[in-house]
C-alpha atoms as a PDB file:
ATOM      1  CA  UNK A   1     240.085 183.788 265.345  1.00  0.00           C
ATOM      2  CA  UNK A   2     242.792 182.919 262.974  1.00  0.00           C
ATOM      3  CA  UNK A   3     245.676 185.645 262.385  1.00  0.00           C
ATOM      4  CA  UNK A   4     244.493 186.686 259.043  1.00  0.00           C
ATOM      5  CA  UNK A   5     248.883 187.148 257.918  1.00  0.00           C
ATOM      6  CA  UNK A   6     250.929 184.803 258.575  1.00  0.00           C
ATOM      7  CA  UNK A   7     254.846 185.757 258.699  1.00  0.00           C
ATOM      8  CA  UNK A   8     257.610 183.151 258.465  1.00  0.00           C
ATOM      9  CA  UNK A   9     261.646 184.354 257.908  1.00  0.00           C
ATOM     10  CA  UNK A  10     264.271 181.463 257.026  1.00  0.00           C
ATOM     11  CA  UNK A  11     267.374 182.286 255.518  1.00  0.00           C
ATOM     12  CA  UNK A  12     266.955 185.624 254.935  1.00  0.00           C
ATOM     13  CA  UNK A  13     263.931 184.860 253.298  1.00  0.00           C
ATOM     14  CA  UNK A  14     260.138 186.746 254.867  1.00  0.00           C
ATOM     15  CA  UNK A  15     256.867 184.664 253.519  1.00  0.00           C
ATOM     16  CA  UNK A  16     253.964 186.586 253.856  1.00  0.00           C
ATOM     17  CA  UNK A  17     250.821 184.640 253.485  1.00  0.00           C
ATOM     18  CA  UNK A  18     246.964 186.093 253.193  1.00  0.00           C
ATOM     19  CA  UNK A  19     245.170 183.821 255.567  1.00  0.00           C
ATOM     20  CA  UNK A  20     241.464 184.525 254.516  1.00  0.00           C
ATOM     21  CA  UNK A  21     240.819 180.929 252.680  1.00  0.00           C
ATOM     22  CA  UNK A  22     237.381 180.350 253.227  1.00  0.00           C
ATOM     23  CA  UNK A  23     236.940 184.111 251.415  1.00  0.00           C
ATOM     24  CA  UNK A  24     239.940 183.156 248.796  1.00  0.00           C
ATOM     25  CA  UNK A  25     241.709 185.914 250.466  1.00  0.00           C
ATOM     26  CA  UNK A  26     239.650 188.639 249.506  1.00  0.00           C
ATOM     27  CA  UNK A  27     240.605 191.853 251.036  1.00  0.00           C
ATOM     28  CA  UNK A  28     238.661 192.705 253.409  1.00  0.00           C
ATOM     29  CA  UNK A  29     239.362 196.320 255.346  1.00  0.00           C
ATOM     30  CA  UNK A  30     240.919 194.265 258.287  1.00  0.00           C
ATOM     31  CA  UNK A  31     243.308 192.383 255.818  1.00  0.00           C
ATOM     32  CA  UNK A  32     244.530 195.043 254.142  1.00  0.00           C
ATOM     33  CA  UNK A  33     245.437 197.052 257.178  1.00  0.00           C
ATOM     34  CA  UNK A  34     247.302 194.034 257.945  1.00  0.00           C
ATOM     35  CA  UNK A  35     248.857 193.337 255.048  1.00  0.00           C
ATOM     36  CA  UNK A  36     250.125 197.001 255.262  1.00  0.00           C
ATOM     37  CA  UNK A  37     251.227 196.843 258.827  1.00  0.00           C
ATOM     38  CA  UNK A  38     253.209 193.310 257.638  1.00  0.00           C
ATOM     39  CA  UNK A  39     254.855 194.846 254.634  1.00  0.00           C
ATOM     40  CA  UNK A  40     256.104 197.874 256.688  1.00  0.00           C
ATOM     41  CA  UNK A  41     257.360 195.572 259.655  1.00  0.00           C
ATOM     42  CA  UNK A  42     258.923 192.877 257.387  1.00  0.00           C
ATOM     43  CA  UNK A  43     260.012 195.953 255.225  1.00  0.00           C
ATOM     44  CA  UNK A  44     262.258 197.320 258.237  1.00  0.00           C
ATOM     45  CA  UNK A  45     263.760 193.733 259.185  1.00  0.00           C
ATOM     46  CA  UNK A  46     266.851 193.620 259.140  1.00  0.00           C
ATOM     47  CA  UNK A  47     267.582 189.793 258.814  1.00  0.00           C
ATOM     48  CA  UNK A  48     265.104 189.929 255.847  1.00  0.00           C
ATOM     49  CA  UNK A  49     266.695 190.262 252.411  1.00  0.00           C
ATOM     50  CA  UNK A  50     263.467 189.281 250.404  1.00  0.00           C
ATOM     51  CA  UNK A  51     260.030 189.080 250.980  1.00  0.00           C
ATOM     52  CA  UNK A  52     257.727 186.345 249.016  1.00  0.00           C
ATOM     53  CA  UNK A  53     253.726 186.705 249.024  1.00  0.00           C
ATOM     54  CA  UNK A  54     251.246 184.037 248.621  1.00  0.00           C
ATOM     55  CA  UNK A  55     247.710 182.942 249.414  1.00  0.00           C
ATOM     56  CA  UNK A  56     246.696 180.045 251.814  1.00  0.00           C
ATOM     57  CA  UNK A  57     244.098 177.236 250.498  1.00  0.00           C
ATOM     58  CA  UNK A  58     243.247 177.434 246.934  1.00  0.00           C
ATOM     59  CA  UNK A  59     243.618 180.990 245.694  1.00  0.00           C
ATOM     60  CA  UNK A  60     246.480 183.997 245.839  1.00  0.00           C
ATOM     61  CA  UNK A  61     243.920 186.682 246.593  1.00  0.00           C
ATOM     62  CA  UNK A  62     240.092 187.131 244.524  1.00  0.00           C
ATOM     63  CA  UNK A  63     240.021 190.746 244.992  1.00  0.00           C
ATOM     64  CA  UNK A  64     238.535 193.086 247.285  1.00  0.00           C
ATOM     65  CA  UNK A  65     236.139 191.976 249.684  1.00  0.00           C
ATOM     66  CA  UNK A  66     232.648 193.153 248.110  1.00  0.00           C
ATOM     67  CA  UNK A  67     230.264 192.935 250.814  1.00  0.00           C
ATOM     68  CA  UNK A  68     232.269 195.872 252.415  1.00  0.00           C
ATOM     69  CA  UNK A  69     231.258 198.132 249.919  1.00  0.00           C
ATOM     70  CA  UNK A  70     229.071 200.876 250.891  1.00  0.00           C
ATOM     71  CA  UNK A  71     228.157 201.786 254.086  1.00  0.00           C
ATOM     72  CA  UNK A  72     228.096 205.192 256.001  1.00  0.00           C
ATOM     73  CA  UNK A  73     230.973 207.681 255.547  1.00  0.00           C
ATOM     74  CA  UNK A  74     232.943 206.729 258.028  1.00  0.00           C
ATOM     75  CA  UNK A  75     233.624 203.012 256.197  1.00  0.00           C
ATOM     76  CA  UNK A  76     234.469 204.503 252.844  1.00  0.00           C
ATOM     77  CA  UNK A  77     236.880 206.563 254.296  1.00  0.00           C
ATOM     78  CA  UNK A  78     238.125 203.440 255.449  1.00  0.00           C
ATOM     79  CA  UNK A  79     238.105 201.797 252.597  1.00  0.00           C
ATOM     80  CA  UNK A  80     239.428 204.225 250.113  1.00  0.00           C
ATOM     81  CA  UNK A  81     242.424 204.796 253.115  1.00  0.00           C
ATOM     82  CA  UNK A  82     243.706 200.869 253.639  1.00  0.00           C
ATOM     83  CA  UNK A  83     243.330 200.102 249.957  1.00  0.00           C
ATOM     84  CA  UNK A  84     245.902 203.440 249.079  1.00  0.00           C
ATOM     85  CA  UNK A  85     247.859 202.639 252.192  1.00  0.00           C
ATOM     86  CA  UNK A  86     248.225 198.622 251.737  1.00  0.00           C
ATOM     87  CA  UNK A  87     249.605 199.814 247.938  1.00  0.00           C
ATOM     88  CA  UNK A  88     251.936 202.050 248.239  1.00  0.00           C
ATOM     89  CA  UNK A  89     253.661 199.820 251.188  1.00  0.00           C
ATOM     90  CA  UNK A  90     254.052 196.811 249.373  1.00  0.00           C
ATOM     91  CA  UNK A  91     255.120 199.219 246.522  1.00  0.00           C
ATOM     92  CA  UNK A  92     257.706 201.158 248.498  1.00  0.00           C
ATOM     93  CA  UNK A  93     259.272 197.594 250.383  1.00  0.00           C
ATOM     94  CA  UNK A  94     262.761 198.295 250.116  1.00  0.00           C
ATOM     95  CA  UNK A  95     263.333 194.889 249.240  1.00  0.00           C
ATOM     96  CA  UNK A  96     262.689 192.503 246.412  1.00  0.00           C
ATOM     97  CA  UNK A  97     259.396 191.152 246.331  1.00  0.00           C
ATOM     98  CA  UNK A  98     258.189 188.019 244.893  1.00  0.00           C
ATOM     99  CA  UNK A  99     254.444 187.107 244.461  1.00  0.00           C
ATOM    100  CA  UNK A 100     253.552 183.345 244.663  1.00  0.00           C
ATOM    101  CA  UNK A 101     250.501 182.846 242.945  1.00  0.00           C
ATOM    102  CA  UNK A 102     248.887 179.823 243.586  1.00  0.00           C
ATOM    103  CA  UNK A 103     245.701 180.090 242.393  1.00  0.00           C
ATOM    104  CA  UNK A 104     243.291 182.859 241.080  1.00  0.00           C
ATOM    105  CA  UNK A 105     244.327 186.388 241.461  1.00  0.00           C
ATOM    106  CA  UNK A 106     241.812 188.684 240.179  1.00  0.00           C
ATOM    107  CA  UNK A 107     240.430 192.417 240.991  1.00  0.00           C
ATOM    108  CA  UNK A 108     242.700 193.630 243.654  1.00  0.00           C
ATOM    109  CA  UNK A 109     244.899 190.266 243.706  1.00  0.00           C
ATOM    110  CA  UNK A 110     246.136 190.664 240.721  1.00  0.00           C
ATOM    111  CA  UNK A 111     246.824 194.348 241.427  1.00  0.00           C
ATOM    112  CA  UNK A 112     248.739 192.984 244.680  1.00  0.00           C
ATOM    113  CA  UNK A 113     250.813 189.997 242.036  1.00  0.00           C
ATOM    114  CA  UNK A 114     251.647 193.420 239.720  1.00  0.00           C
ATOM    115  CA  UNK A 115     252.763 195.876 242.797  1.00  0.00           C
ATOM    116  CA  UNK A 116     255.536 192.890 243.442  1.00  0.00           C
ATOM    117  CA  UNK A 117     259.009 192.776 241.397  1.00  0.00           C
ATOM    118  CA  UNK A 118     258.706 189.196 240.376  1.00  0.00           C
ATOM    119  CA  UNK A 119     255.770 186.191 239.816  1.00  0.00           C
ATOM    120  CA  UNK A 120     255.773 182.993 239.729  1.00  0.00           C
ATOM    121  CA  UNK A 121     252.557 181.316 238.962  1.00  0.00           C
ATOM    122  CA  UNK A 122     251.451 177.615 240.185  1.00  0.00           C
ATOM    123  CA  UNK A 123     249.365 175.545 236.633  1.00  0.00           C
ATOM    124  CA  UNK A 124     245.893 177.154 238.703  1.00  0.00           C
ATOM    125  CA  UNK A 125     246.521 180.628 238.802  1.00  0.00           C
ATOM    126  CA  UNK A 126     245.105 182.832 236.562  1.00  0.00           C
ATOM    127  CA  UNK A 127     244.859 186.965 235.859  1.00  0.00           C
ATOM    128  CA  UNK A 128     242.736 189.678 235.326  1.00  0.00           C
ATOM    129  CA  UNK A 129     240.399 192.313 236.252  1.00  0.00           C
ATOM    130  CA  UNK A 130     236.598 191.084 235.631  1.00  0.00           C
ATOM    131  CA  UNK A 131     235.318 193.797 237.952  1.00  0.00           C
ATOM    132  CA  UNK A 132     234.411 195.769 234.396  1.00  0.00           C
ATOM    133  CA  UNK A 133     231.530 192.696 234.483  1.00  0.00           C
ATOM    134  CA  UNK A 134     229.575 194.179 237.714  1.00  0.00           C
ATOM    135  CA  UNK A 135     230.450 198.163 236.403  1.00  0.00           C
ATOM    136  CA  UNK A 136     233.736 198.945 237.742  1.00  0.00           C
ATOM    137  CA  UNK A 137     236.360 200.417 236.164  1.00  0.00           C
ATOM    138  CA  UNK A 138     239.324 197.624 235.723  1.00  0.00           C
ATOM    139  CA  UNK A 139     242.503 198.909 236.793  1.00  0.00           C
ATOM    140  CA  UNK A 140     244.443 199.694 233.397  1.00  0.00           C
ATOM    141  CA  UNK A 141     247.539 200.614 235.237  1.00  0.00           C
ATOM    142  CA  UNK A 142     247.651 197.011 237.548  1.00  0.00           C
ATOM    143  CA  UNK A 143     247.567 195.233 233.781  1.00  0.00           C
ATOM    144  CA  UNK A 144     250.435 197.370 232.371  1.00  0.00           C
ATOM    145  CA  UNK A 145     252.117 197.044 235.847  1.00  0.00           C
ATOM    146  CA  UNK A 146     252.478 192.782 234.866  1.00  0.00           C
ATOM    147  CA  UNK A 147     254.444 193.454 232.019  1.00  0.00           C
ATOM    148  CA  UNK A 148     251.328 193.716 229.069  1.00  0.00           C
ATOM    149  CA  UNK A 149     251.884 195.690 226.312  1.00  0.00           C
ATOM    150  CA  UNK A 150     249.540 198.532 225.785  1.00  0.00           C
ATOM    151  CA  UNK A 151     247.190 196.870 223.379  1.00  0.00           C
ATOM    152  CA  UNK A 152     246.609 193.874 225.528  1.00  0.00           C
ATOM    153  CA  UNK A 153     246.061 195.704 228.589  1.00  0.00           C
ATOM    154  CA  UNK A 154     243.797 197.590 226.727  1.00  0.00           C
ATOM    155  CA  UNK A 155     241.995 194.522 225.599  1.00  0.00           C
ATOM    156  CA  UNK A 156     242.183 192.789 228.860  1.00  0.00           C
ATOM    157  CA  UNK A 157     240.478 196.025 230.714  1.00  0.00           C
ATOM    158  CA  UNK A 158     237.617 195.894 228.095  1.00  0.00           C
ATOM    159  CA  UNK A 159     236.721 192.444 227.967  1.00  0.00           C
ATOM    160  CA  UNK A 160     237.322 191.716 231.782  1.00  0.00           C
ATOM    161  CA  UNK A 161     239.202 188.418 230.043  1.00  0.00           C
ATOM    162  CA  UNK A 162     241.308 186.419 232.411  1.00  0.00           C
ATOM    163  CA  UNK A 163     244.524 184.689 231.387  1.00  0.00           C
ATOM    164  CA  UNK A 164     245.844 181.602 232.942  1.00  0.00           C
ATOM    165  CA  UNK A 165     248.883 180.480 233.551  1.00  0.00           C
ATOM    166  CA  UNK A 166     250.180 179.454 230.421  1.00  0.00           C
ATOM    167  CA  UNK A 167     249.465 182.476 228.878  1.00  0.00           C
ATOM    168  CA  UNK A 168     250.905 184.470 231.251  1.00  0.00           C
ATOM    169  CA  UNK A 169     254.133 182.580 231.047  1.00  0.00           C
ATOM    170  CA  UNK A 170     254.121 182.971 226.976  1.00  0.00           C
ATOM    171  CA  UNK A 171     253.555 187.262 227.909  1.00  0.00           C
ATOM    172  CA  UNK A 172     255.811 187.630 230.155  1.00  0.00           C
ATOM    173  CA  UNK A 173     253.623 187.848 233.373  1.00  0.00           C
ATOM    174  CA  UNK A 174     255.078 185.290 235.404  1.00  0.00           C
ATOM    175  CA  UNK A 175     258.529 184.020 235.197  1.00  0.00           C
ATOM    176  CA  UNK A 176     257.789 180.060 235.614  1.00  0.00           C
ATOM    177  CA  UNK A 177     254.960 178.316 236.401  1.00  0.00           C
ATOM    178  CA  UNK A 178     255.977 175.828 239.032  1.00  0.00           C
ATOM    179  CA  UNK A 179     253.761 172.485 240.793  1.00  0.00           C
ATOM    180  CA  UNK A 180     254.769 174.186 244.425  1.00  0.00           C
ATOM    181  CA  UNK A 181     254.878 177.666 243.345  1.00  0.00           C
ATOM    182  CA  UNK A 182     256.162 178.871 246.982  1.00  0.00           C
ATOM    183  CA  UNK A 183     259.050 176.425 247.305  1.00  0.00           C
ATOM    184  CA  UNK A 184     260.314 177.652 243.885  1.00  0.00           C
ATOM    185  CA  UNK A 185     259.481 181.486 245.098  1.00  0.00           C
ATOM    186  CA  UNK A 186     261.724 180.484 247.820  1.00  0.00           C
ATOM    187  CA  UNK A 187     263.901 179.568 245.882  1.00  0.00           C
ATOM    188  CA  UNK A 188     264.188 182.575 243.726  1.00  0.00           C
ATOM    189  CA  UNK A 189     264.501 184.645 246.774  1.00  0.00           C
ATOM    190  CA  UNK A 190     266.913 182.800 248.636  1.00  0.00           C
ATOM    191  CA  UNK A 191     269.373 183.202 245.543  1.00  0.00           C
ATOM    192  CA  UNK A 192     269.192 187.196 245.894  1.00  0.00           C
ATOM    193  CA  UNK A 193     269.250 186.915 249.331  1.00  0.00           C
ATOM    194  CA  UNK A 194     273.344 185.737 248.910  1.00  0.00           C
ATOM    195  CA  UNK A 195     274.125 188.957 247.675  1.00  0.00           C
ATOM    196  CA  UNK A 196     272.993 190.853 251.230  1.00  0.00           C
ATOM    197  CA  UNK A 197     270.566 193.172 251.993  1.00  0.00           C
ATOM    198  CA  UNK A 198     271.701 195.684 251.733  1.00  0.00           C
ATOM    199  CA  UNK A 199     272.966 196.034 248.013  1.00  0.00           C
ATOM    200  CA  UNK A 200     269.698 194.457 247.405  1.00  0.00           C
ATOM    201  CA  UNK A 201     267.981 197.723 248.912  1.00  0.00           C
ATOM    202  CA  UNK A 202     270.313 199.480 246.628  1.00  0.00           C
ATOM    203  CA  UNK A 203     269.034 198.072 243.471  1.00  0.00           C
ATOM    204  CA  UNK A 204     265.870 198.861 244.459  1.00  0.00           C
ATOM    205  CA  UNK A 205     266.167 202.193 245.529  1.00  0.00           C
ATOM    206  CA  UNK A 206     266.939 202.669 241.697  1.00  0.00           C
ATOM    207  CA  UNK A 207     264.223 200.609 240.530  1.00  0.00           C
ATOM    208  CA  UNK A 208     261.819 202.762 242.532  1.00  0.00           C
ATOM    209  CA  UNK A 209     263.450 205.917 241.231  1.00  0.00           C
ATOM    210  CA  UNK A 210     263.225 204.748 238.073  1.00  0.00           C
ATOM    211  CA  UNK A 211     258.988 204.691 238.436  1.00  0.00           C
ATOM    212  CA  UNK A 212     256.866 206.690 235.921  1.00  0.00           C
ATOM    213  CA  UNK A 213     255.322 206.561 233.147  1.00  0.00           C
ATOM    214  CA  UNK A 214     252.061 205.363 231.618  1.00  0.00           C
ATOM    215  CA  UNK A 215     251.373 202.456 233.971  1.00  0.00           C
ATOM    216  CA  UNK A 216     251.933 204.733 237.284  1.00  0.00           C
ATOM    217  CA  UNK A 217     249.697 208.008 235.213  1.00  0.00           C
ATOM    218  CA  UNK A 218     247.446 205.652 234.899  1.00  0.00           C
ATOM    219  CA  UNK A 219     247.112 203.822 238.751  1.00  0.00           C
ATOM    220  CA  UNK A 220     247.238 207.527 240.325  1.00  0.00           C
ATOM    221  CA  UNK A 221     243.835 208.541 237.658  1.00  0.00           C
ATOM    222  CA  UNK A 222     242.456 205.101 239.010  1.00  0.00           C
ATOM    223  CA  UNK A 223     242.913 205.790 242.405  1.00  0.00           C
ATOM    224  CA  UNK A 224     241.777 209.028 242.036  1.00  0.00           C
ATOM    225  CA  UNK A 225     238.481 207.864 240.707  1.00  0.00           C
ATOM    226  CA  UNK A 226     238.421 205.463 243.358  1.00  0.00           C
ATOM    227  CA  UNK A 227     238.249 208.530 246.063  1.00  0.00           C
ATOM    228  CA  UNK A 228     235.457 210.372 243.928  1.00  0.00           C
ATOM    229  CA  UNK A 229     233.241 207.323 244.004  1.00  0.00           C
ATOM    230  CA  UNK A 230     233.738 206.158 247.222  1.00  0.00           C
ATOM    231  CA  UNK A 231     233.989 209.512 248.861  1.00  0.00           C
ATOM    232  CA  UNK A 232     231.357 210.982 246.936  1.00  0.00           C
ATOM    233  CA  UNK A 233     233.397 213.802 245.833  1.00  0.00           C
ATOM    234  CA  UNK A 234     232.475 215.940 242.592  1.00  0.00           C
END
């Protein structure tokens, strides 16, 4: 069975990859444990300065793995546990992180693109949260978490309308949108990487300590609702 993360580190440089293609990377319970468990390890490397994350085959990540809804109570303990877990770790890596979107990154993936510092965006990839469409609540605070301003966000959540590359260039989303999105990710990260790690962990030590507001109000009400549901809670 194929390791479902890969983990390469060049030049101070860790690439994370989802390794799920014939699912699109859709995150299954066993992927997002370990995602987490990568994110933590590359997280307390020393000889990595930057992490990048990307998607193998065709798409960056289409969300969480559906059929793995459900189930007895055991498995929605699970799921509501590696979904809070695999966020908060990639939120709290005390690095700069840079998502590599090379293809769709919907539901949960693009959740994942907006938990990283930086995106770059290859001419396929494309954002939103269409779960509204089979009655789920979008997540309102992943959308503000890309860089939307309130009214689109708003819109975005309502309609379920994805964006594609282009547009999410022209808002802001993604800083470039690149043929080989992961060589130019690289690239990115390889030029903080010159300044060290460790005033790189500095920087965002502030950045994290600078968190709040409406976008952060808003993902701890989702993920609350997320518990109630799954857990069956009043």
């Amino acid at each position: 069975m194929p390791e479902l993360v890969l983990t390469t580190t060049s030049n101070a440089v860790a690439t994370v990859t989802m390794n799920r293609p014939d699912k699109r990377n859709a995150l299954s319970l066993e992927l997002r444990r370990a995602l987490a468990e990568t994110f933590e390890r590359v997280g307390a490397d020393p000889s990595a300065s930057v992490v990048v994350l990307t998607g193998a085959g065709t798409a960056f990540c289409a969300g969480m793995d559906r059929s793995q809804f459900g189930g007895d109570e055991s498995n929605r303990h699970a799921l509501y546990e590696t979904s809070i877990r695999l966020f908060e770790t990639l939120a709290g890596v005390p690095v700069p992180t840079i998502a590599a979107v090379n293809g769709p990154a919907l539901g949960g993936g693009s959740a994942l693109a907006a938990a990283c510092d930086l995106r770059l965006a290859s001419p396929s990839a494309t954002f939103g949260h269409p779960e509204i469409g089979f009655g789920v609540p979008p997540s309102y605070g992943a959308l503000l978490r890309l860089g939307l301003t309130d009214h689109l966000a708003r819109e975005l959540a309502f309609t379920g309308r994805i964006i594609d590359a282009s547009e999410a260039l022209s808002l802001g989303v993604v800083r470039s949108v690149d043929d080989d999105v992961v060589a130019g990710a690289q690239r990115l990260a390889g030029e903080m990487a010159k300044h060290g790690r460790a005033v790189l962990e500095q920087a965002k030590r502030i950045m994290i300590a600078a968190g709040g507001g409406i976008a952060e109000r808003a993902w701890d009400a989702e993920m609350a609702l997320f518990r109630s549901v799954l857990l069956r809670e009043p």
